[in-house]
C-alpha atoms as a PDB file:
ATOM      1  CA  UNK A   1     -32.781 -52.415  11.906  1.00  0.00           C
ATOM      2  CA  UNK A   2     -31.203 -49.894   9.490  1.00  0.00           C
ATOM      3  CA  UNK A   3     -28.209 -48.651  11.869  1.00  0.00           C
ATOM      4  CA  UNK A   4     -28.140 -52.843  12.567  1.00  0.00           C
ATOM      5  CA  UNK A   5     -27.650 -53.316   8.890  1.00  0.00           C
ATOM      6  CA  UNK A   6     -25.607 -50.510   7.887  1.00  0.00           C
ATOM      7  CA  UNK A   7     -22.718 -50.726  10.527  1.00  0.00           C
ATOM      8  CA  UNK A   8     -22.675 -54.730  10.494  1.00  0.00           C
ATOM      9  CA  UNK A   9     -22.123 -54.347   6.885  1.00  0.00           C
ATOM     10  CA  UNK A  10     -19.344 -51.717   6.946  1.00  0.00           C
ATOM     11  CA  UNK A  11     -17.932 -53.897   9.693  1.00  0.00           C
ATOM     12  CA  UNK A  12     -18.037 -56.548   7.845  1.00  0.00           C
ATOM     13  CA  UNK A  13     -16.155 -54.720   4.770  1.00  0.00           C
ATOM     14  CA  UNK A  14     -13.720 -53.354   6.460  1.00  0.00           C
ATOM     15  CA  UNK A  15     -12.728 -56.633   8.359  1.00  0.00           C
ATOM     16  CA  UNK A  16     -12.450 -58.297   5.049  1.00  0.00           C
ATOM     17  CA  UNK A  17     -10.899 -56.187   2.590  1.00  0.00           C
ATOM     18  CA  UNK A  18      -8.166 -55.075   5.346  1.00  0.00           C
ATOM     19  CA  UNK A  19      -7.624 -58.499   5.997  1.00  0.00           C
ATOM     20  CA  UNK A  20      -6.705 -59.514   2.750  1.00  0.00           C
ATOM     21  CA  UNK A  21      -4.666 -56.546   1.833  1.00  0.00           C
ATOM     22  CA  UNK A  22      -2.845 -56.127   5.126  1.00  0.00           C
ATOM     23  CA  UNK A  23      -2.936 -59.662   6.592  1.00  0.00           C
ATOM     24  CA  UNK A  24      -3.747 -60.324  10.350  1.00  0.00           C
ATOM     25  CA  UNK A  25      -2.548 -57.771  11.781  1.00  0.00           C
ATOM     26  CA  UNK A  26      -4.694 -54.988   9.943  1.00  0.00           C
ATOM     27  CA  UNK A  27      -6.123 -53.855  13.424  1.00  0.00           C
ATOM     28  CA  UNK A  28      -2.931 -52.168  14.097  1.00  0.00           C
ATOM     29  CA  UNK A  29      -2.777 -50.137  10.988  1.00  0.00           C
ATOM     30  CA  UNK A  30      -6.858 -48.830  11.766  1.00  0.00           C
ATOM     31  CA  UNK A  31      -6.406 -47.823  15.425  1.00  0.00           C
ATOM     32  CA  UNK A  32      -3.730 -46.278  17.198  1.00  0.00           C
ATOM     33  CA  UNK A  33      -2.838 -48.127  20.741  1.00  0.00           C
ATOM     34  CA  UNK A  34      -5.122 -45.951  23.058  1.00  0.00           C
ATOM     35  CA  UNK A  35      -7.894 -46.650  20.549  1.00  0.00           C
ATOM     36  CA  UNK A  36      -7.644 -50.548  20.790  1.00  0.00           C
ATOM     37  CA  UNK A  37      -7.297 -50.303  24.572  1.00  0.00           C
ATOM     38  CA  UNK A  38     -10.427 -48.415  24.568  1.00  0.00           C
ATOM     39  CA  UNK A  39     -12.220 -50.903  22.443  1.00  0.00           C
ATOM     40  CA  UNK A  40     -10.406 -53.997  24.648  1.00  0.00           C
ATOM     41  CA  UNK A  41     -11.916 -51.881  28.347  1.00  0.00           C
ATOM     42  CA  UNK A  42     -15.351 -52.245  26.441  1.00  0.00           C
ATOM     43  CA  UNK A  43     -15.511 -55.858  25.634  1.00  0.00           C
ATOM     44  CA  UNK A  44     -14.264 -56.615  29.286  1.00  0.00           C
ATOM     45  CA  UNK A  45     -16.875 -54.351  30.694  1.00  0.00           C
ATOM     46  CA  UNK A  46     -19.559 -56.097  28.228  1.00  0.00           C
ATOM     47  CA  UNK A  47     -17.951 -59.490  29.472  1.00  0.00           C
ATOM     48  CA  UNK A  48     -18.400 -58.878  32.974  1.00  0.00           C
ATOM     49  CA  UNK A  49     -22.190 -57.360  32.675  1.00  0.00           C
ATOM     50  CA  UNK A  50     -23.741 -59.756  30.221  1.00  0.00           C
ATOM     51  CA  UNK A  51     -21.746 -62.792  30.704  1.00  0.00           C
ATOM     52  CA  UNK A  52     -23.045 -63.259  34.133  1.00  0.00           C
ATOM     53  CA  UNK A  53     -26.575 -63.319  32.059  1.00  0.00           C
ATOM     54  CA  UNK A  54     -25.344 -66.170  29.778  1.00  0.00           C
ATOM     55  CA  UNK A  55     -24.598 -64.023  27.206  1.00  0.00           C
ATOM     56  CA  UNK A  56     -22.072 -64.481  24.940  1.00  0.00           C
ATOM     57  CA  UNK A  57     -20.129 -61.693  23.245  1.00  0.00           C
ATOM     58  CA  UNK A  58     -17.799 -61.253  20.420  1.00  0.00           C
ATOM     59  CA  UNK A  59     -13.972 -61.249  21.394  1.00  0.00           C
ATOM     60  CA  UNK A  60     -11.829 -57.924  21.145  1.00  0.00           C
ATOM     61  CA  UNK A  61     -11.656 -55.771  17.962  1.00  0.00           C
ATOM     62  CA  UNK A  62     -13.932 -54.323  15.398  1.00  0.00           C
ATOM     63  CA  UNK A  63     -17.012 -55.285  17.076  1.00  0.00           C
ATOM     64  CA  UNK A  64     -16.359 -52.638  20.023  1.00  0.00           C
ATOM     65  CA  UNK A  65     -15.914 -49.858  17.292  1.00  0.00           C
ATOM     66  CA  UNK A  66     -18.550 -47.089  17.177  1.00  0.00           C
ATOM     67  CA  UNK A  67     -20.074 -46.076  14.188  1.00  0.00           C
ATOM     68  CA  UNK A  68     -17.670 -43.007  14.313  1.00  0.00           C
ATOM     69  CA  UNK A  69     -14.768 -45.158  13.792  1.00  0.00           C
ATOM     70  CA  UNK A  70     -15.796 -47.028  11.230  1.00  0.00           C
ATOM     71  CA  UNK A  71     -16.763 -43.503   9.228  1.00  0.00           C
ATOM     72  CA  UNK A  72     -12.977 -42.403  10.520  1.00  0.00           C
ATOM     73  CA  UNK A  73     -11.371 -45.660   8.963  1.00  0.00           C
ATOM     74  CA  UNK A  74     -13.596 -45.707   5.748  1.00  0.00           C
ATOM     75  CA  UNK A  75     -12.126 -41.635   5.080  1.00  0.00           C
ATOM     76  CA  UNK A  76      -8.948 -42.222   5.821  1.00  0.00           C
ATOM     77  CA  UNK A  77      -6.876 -41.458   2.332  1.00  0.00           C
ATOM     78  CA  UNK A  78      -4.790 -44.093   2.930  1.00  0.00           C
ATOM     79  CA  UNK A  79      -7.189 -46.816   3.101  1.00  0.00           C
ATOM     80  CA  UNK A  80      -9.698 -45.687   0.797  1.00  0.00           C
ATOM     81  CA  UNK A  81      -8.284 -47.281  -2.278  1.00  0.00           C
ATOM     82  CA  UNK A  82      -9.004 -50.545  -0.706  1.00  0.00           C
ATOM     83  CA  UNK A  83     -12.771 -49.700  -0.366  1.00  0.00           C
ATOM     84  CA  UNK A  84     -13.632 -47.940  -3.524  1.00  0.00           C
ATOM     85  CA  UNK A  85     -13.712 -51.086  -5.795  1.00  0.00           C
ATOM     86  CA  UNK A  86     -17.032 -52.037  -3.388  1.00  0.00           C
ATOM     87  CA  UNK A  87     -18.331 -48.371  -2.544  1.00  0.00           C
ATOM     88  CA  UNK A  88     -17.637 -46.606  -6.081  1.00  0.00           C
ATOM     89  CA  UNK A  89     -16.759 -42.896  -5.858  1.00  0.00           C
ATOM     90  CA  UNK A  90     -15.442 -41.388  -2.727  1.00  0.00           C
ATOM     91  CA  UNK A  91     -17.196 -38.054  -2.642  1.00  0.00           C
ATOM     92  CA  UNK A  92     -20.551 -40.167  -2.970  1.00  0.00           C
ATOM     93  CA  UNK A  93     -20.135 -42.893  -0.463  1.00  0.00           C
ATOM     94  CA  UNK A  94     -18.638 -40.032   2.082  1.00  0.00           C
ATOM     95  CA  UNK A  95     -21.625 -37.964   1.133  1.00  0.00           C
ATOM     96  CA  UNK A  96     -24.481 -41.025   1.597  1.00  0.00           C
ATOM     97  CA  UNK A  97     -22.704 -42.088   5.161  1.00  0.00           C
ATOM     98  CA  UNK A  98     -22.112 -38.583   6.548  1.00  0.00           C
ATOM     99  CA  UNK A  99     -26.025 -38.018   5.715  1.00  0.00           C
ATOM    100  CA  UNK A 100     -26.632 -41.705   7.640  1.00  0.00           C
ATOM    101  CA  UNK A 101     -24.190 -40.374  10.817  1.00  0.00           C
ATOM    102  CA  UNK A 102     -26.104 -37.299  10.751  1.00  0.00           C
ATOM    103  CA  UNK A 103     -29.622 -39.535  11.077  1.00  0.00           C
ATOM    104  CA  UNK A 104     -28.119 -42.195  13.592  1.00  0.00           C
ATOM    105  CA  UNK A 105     -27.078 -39.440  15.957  1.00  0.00           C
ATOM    106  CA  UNK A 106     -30.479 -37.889  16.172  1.00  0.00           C
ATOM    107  CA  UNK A 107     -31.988 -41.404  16.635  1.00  0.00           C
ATOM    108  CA  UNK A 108     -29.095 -41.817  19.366  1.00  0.00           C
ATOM    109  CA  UNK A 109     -30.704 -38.802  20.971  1.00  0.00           C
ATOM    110  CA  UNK A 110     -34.051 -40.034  21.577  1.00  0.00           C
ATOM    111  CA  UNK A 111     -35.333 -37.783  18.920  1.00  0.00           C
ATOM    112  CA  UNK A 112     -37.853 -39.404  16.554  1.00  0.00           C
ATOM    113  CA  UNK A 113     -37.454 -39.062  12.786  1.00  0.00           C
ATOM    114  CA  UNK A 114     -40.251 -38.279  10.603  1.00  0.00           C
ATOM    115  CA  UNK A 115     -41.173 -40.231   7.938  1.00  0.00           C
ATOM    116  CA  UNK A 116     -38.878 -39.300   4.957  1.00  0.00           C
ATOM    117  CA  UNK A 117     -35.831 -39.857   7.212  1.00  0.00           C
ATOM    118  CA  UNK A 118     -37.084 -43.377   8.375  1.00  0.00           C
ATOM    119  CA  UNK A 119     -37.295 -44.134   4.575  1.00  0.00           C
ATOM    120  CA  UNK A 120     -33.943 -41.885   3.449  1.00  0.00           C
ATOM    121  CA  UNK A 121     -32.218 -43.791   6.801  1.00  0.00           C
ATOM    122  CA  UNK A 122     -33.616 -47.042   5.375  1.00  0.00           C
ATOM    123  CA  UNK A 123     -32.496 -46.165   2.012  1.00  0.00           C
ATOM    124  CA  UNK A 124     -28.814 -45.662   2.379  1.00  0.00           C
ATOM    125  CA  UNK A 125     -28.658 -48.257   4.692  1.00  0.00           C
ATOM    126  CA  UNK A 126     -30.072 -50.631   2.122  1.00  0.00           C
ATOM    127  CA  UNK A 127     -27.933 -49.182  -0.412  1.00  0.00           C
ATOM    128  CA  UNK A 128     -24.587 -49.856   1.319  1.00  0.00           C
ATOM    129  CA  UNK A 129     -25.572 -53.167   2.366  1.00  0.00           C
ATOM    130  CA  UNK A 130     -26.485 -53.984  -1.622  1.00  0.00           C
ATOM    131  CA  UNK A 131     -22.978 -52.650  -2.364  1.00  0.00           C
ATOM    132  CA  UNK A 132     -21.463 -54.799   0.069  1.00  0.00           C
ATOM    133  CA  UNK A 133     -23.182 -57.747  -0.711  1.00  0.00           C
ATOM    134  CA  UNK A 134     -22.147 -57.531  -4.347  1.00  0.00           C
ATOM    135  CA  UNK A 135     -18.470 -56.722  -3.918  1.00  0.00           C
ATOM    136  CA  UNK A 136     -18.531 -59.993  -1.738  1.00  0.00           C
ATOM    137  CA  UNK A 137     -20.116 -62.355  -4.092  1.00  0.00           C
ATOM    138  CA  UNK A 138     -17.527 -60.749  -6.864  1.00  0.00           C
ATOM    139  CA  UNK A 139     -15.006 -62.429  -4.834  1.00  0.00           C
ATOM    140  CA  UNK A 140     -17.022 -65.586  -4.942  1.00  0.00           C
ATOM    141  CA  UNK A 141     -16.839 -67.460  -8.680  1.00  0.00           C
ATOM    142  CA  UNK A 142     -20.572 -68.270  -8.026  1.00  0.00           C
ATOM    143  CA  UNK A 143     -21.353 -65.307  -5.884  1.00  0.00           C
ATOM    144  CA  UNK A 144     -23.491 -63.750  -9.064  1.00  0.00           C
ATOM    145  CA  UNK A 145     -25.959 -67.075  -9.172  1.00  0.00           C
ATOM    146  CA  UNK A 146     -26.282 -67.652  -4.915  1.00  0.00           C
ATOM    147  CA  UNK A 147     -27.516 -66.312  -2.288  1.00  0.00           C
ATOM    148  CA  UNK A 148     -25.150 -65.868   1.506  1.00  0.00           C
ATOM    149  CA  UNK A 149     -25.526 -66.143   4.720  1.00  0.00           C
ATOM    150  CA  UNK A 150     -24.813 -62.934   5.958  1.00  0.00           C
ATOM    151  CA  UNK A 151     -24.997 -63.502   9.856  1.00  0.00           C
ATOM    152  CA  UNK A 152     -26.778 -65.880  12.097  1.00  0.00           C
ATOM    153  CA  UNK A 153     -27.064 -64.915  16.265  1.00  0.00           C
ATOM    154  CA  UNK A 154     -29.197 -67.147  18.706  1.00  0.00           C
ATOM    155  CA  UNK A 155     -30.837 -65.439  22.081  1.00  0.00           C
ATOM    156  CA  UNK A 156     -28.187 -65.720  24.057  1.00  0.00           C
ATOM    157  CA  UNK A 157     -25.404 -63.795  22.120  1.00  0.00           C
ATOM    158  CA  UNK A 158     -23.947 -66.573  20.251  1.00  0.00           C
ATOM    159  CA  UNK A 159     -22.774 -66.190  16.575  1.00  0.00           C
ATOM    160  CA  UNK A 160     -21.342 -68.105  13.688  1.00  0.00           C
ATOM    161  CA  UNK A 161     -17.729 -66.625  13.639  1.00  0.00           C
ATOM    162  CA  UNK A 162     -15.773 -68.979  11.801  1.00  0.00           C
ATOM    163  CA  UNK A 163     -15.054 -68.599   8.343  1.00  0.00           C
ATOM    164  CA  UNK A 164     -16.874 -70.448   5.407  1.00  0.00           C
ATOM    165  CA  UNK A 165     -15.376 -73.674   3.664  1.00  0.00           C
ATOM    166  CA  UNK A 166     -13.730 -73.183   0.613  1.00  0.00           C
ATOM    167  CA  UNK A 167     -16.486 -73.925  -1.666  1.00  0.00           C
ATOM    168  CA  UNK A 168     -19.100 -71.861   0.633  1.00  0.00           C
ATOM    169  CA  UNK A 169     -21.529 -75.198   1.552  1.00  0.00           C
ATOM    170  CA  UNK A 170     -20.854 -73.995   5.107  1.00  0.00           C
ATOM    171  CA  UNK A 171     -21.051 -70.404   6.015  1.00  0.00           C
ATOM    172  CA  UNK A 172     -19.973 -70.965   9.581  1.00  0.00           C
ATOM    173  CA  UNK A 173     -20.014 -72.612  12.993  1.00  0.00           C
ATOM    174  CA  UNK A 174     -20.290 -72.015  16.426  1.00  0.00           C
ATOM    175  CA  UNK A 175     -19.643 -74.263  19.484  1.00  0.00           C
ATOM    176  CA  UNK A 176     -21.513 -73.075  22.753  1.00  0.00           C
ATOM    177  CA  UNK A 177     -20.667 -74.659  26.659  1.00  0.00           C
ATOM    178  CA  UNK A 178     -24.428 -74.148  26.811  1.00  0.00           C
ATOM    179  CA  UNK A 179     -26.682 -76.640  29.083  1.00  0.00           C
ATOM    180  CA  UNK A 180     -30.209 -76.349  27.823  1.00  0.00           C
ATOM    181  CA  UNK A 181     -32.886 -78.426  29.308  1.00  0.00           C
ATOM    182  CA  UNK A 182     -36.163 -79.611  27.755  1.00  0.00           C
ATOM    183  CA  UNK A 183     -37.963 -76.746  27.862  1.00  0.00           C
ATOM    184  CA  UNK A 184     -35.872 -74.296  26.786  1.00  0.00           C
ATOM    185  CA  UNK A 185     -36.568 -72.002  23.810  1.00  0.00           C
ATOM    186  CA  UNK A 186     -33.717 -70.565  21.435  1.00  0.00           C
ATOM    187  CA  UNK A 187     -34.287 -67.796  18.971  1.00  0.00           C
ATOM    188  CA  UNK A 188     -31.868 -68.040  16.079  1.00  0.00           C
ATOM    189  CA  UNK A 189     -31.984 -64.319  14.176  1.00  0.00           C
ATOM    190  CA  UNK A 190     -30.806 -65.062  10.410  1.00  0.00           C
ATOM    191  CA  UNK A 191     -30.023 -62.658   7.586  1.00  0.00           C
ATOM    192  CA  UNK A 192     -28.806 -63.387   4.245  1.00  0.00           C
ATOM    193  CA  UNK A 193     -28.733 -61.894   1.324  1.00  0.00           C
ATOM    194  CA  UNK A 194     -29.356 -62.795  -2.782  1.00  0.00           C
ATOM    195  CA  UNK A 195     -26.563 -61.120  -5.530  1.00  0.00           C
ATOM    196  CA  UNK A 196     -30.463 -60.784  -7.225  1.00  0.00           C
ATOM    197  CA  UNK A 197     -32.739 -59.086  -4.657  1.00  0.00           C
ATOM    198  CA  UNK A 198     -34.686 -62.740  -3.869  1.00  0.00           C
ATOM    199  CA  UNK A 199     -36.704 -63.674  -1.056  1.00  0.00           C
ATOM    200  CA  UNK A 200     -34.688 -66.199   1.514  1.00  0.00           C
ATOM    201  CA  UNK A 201     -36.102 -69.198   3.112  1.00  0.00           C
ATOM    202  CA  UNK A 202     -34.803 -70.317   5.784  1.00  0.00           C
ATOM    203  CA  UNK A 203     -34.982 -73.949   7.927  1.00  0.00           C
ATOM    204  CA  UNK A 204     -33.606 -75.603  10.515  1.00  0.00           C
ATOM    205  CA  UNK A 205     -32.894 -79.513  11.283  1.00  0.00           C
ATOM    206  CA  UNK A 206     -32.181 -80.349  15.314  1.00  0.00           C
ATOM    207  CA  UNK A 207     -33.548 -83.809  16.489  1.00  0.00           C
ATOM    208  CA  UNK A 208     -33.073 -86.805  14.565  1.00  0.00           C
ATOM    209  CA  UNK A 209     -35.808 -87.677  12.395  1.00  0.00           C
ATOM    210  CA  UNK A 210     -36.772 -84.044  11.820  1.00  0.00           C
ATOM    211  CA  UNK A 211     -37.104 -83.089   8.617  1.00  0.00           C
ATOM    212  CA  UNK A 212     -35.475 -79.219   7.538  1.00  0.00           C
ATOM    213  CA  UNK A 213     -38.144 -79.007   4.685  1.00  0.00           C
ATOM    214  CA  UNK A 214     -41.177 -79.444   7.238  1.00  0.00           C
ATOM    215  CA  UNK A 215     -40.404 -75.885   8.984  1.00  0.00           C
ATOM    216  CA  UNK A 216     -40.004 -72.447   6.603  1.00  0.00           C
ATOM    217  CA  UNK A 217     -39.393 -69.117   7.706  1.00  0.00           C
ATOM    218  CA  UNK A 218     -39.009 -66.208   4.774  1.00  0.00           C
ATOM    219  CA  UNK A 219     -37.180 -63.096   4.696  1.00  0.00           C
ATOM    220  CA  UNK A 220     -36.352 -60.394   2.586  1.00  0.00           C
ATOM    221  CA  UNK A 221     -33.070 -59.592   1.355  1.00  0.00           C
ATOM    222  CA  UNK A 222     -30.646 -58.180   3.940  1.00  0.00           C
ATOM    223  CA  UNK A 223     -33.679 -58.088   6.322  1.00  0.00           C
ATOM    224  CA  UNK A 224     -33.659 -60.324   9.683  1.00  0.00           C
ATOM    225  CA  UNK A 225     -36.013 -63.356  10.048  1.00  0.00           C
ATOM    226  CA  UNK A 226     -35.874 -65.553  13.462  1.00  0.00           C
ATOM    227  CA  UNK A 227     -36.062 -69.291  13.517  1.00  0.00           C
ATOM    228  CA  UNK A 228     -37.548 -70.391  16.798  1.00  0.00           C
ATOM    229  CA  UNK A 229     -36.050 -73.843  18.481  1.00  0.00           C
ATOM    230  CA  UNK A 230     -38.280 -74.960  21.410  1.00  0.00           C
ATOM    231  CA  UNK A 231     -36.291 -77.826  23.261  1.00  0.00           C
ATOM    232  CA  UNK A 232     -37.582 -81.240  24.098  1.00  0.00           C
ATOM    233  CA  UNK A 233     -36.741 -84.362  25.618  1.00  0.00           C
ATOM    234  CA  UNK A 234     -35.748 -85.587  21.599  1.00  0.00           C
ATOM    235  CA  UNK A 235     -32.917 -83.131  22.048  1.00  0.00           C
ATOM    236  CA  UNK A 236     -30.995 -84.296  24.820  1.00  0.00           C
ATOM    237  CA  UNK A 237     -27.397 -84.905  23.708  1.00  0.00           C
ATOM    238  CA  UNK A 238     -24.705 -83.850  24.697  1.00  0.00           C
ATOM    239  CA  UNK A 239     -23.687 -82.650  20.952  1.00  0.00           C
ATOM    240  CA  UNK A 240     -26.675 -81.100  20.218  1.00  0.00           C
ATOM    241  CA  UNK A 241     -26.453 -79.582  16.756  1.00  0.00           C
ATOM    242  CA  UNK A 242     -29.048 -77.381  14.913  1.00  0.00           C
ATOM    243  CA  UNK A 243     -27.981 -77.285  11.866  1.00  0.00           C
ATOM    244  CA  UNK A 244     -29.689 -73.864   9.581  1.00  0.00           C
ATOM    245  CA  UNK A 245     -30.174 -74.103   6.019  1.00  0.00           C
ATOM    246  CA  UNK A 246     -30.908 -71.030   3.835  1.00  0.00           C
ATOM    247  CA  UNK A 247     -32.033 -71.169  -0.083  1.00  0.00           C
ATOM    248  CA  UNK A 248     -33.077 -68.294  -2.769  1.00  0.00           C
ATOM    249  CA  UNK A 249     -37.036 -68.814  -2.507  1.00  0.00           C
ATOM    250  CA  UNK A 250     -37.738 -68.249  -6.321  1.00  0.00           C
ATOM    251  CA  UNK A 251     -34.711 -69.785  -7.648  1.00  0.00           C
ATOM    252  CA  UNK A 252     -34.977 -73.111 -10.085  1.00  0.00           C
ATOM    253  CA  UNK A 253     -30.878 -73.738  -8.714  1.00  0.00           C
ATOM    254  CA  UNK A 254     -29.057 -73.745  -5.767  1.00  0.00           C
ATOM    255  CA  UNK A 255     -25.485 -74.318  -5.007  1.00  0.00           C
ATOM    256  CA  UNK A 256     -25.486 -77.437  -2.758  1.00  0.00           C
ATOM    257  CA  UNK A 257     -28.708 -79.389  -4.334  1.00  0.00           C
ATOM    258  CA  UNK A 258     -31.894 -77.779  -2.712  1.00  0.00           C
ATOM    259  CA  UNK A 259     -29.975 -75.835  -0.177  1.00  0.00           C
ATOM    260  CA  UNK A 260     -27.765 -72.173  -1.144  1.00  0.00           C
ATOM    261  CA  UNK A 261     -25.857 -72.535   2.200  1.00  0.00           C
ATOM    262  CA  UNK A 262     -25.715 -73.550   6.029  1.00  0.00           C
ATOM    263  CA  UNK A 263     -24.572 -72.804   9.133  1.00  0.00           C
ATOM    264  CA  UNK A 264     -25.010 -74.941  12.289  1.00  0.00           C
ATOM    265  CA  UNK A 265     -24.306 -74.287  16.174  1.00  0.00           C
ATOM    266  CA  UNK A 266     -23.975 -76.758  18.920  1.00  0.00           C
ATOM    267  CA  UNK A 267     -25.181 -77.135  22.477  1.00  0.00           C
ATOM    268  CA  UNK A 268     -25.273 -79.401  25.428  1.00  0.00           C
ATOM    269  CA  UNK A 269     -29.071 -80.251  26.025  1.00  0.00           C
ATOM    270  CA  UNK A 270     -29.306 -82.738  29.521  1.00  0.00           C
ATOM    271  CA  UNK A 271     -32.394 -83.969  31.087  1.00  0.00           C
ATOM    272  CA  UNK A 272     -34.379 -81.884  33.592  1.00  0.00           C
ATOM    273  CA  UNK A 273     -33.396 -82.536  36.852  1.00  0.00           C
ATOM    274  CA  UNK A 274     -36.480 -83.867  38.153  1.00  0.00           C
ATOM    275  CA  UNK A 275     -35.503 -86.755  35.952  1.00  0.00           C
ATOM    276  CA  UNK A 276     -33.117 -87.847  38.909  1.00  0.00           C
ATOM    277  CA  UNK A 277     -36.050 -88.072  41.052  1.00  0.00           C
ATOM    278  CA  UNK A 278     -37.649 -90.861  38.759  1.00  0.00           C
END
């Protein structure tokens, strides 16, 4: 969980910050030609193995990175000034990541870590994520008071990839081709994280007449929780929408009335086929 959490949040810094200082064509000024190819061969050759297992993966780009190029990118002396205002002092963050690489390789290995590394490999991994999360909700008027959805991915790849509304009620959407039948079960794997260190609840709503409040799931900060949706015959539609609410679990205020912020994914859920038989 801490390589998860470290490189999703680097990923997710430099995707941002580049963004808005180089507009959309950042990519280019990150990775030479050969290096984008590379990372374009990958996410065909993911396409074609995992697809096939309804499986669906993240277009072209950043994603396909390895954990060396985001360390490559994040040194480069050119693009550092656009990172320091969330990482702080160069020779630090360089230091604290270097030490991480160092960890994540031996774990890449198959060789265990003792104890102390578990906990230092925790540690910095924590520690960047923190950063992260607070440079983001600096860009955010209320960031400071709320807590964010971070990232939300269901069992069979899916993730919310489009960008929040402009007041942050939604964090993001994702439309599947899906077919589900009653039956089915979904795991939804949430993380979010709280400007103040809070707990996270998390709910979901699905089926008319069910109520978000009824079902709870808690998390820590920047740690994954999983929601688990269990299809039935009060699902079938062919806009099925599971809509996920997350809230600060200790907090007397939350931006959107009881609520922090949401996300919601869709699906097509049909009857079972022996239904035709009836």
């Amino acid at each position: 969980m801490a390589l998860h959490t470290c490189e999703n949040a680097l990923r997710e810094l430099i995707s941002s910050v580049l963004s808005d200082a180089l507009g959309p064509e950042w990519l280019a000024a990150v990775a030479d030609s050969d290096r984008l190819l590379e990372w374009e061969k990958r996410a065909t050759s993911e396409q074609a193995r995992r697809t096939k297992r309804g499986v669906v993966i993240p277009p072209p780009g950043l994603a396909y990175a390895q954990f060396f190029d985001l360390v490559r990118i994040l040194k480069s002396d050119k693009l550092w000034t656009y990172f320091a205002p969330a990482l702080g002092k160069r020779s630090e963050t360089i230091s604290l990541i270097d030490r991480f690489d160092s960890l994540r390789n031996t774990v890449a290995h198959g060789r265990p870590l003792v104890p102390y590394e578990q906990e230092l490999l925790s540690g910095i991994a924590g520690q960047i994520r923190n950063q992260v999360t607070r440079y983001m909700s600096s860009k955010d008027p209320a960031g400071d008071f709320y807590a964010r959805i971070e990232t939300i991915r269901d069992s069979f790849g899916n993730e919310i990839t489009d960008p929040p509304t402009p007041h942050g009620e939604l964090a993001g959407r994702c439309i599947t081709d899906l077919v589900l039948t009653p039956g089915d079960r979904v795991v939804f794997t949430v993380i979010g994280t709280d400007p103040q260190g809070r707990d996270l609840e998390w709910r979901f709503e699905g089926r008319s007449g069910f109520d978000p409040r009824s079902y709870i799931v808690t998390s820590q900060n920047g740690n994954a929780a999983q929601l688990i949706w269990d299809v039935t015959d009060a699902d079938v539609n062919e806009t099925a929408t599971i809509q996920i609410y997350m809230e600060s679990s200790s907090s007397q205020y939350h931006r959107f009335g009881w609520f922090d912020q949401r996300a919601y994914f869709r699906y097509i859920v049909r009857p079972p086929q022996t239904s035709l038989l009836l």
